[in-house]
Protein backbone atom coordinates (compact mmCIF):
# COMPACT_ATOMS: atom_id res chain seq x y z
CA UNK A 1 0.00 0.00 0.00
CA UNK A 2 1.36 3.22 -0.82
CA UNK A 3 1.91 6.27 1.31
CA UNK A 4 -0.43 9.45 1.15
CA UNK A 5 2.11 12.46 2.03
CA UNK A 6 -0.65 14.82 0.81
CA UNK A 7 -0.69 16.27 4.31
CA UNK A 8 3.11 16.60 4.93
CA UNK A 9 3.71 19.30 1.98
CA UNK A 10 2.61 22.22 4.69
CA UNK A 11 5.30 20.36 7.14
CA UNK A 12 8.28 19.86 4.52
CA UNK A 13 7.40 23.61 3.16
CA UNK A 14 7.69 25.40 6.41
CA UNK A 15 10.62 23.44 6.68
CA UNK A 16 12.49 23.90 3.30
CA UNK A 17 11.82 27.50 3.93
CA UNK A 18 14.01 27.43 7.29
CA UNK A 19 16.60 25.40 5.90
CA UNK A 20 16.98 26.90 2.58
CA UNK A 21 17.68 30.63 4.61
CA UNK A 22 20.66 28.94 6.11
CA UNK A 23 23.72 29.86 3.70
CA UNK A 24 26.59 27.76 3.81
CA UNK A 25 29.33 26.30 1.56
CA UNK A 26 29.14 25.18 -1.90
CA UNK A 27 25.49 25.13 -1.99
CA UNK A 28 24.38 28.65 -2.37
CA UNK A 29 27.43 28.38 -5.08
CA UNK A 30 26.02 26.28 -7.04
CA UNK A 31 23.39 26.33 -9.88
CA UNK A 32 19.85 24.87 -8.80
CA UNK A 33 17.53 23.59 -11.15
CA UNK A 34 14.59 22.19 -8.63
CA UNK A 35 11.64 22.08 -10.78
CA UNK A 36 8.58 21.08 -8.86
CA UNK A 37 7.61 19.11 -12.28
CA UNK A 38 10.24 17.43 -13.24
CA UNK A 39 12.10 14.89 -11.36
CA UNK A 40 14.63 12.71 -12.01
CA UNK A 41 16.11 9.28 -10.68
CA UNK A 42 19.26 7.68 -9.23
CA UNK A 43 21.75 7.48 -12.26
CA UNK A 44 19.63 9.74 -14.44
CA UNK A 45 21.41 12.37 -16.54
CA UNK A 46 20.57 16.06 -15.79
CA UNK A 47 21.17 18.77 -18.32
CA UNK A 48 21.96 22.28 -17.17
CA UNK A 49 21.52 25.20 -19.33
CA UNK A 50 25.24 26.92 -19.35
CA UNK A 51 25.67 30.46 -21.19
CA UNK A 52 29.20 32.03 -22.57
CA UNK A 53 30.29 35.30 -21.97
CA UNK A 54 27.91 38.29 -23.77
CA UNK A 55 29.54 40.70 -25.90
CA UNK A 56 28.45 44.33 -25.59
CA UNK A 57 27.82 46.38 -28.86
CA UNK A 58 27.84 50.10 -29.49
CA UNK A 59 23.89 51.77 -29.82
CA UNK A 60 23.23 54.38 -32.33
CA UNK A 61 19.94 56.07 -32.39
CA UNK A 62 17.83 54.56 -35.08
CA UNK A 63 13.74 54.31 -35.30
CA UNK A 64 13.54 50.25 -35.12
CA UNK A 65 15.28 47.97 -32.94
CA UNK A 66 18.27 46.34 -33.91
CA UNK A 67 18.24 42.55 -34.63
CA UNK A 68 20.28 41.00 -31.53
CA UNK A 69 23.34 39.04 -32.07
CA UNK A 70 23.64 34.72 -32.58
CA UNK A 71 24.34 33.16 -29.17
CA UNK A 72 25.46 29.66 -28.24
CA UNK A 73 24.09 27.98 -25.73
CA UNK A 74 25.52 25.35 -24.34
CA UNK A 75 24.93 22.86 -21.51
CA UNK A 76 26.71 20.55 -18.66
CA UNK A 77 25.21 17.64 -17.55
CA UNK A 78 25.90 15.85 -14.16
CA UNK A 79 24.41 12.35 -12.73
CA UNK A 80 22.42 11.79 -9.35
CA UNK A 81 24.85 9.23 -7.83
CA UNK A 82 22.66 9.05 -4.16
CA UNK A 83 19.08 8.66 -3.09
CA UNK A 84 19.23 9.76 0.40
CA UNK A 85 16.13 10.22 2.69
CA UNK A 86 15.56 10.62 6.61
CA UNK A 87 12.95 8.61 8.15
CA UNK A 88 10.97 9.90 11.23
CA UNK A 89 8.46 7.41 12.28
CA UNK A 90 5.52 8.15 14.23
CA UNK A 91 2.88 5.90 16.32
CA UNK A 92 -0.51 7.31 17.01
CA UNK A 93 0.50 6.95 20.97
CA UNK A 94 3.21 8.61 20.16
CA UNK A 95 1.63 11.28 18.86
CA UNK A 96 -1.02 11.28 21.74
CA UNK A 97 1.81 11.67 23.71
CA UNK A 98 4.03 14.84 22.64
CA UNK A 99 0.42 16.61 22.31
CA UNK A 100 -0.11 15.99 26.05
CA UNK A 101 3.22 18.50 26.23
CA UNK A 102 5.21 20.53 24.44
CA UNK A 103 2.99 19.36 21.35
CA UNK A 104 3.46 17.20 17.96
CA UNK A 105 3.72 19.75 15.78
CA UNK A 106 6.46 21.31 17.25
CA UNK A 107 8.34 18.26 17.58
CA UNK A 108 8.13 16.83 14.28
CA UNK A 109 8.52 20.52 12.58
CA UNK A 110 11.52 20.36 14.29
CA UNK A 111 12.15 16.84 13.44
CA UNK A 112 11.69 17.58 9.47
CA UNK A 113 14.25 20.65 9.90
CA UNK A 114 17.18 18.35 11.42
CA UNK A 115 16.51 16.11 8.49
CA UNK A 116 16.68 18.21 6.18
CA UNK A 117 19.93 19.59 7.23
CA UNK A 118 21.45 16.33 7.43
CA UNK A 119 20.02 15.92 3.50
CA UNK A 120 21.80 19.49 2.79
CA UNK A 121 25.31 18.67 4.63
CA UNK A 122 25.53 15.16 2.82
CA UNK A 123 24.98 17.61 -0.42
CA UNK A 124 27.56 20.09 1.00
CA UNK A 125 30.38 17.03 1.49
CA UNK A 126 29.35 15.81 -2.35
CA UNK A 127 30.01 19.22 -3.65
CA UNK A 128 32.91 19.71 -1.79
CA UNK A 129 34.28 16.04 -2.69
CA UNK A 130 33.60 16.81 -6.50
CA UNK A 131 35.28 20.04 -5.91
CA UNK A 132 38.13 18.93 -4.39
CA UNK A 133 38.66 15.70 -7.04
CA UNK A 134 37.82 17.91 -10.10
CA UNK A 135 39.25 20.84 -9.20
CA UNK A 136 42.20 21.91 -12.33
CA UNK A 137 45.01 22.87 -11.29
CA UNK A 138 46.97 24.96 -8.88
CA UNK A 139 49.23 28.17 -9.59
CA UNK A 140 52.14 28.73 -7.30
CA UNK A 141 54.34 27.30 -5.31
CA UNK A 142 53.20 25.22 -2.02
CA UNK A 143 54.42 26.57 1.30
CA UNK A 144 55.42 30.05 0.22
CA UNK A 145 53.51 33.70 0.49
CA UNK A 146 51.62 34.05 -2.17
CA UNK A 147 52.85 37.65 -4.20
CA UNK A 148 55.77 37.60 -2.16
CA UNK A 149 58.43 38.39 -4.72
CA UNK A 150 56.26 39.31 -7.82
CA UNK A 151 52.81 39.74 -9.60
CA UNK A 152 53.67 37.15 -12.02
CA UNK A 153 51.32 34.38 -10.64
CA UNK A 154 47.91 36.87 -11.07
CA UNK A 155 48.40 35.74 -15.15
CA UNK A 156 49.28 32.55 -14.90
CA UNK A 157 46.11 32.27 -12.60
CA UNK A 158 44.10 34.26 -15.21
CA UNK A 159 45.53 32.35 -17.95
CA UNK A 160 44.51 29.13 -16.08
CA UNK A 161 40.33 30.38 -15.98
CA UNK A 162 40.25 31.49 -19.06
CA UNK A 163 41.57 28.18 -20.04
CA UNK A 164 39.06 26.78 -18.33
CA UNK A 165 36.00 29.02 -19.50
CA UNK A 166 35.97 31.04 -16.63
CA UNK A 167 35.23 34.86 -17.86
């Protein structure tokens, strides 16, 4: 028999909105796509949309609107490698109970927030983890102060983004 979790959206909501205020790491860095509609499963491929760098053009005064420019756009993909959830299982005693005291619904809106930060810093440590493994290259040399004898490491560090696609 399925589950009905018609009644939970308020619950997971009022929670998502708490959680998702709470800035940290790679996350907020990072390009969301969470369309309500769409969903995808474990293993799945996931486009992105990905734009290049715009190109600015001079205006003269003229009485129609000029015809814009071509544009690429291109896209990244990436693959849902986990299926994660956070259970939080509840009795009808033992919701009898926590509404003889502090109350259920402060509980388990509690409850909900913890899990979904657990959700969001197992996200955070697979961000940082394809970060860290992916990351290019490094400019520089290890153990010394950075711009300590010349500027000559700002290009190469330029030259190694705009390798890279980085504008």
């Amino acid at each position: 028999m399925a589950n009905v979790l018609t009644d939970l959206a308020a619950d997971i909501y009022k929670a998502a909105d708490v959680v998702g205020r709470e800035l940290v790491g790679f996350i907020p860095a990072s390009t969301i796509n969470a369309n309500g509609s769409e969903r995808v499963a474990k293993g799945d491929v996931v486009r992105a949309s990905f734009t290049r760098e715009a190109t600015a053009v001079n205006v003269s005064e003229s009485m129609t609107i000029p015809e814009g420019a071509d544009q690429t756009v291109d896209n990244k993909t990436l693959t849902i490698n986990n299926s994660r959830a956070v259970q939080i299982p509840y009795t009808g005693e033992d919701i009898r109970h926590l509404n003889n005291g502090i109350g259920y619904e402060t509980v388990y809106g509690d409850q909900i927030a913890q899990a979904m930060r657990v959700l969001v810093n197992e996200i955070e440590a697979d961000l940082w983890e394809e970060a860290y493994t992916s990351a290019s290259r490094a400019v520089g040399t290890a153990g010394t102060t950075p711009f300590g004898s010349n500027f000559d490491e700002i290009a190469d560090l330029r030259q190694i983004l705009a390798d890279n696609g980085m504008p």
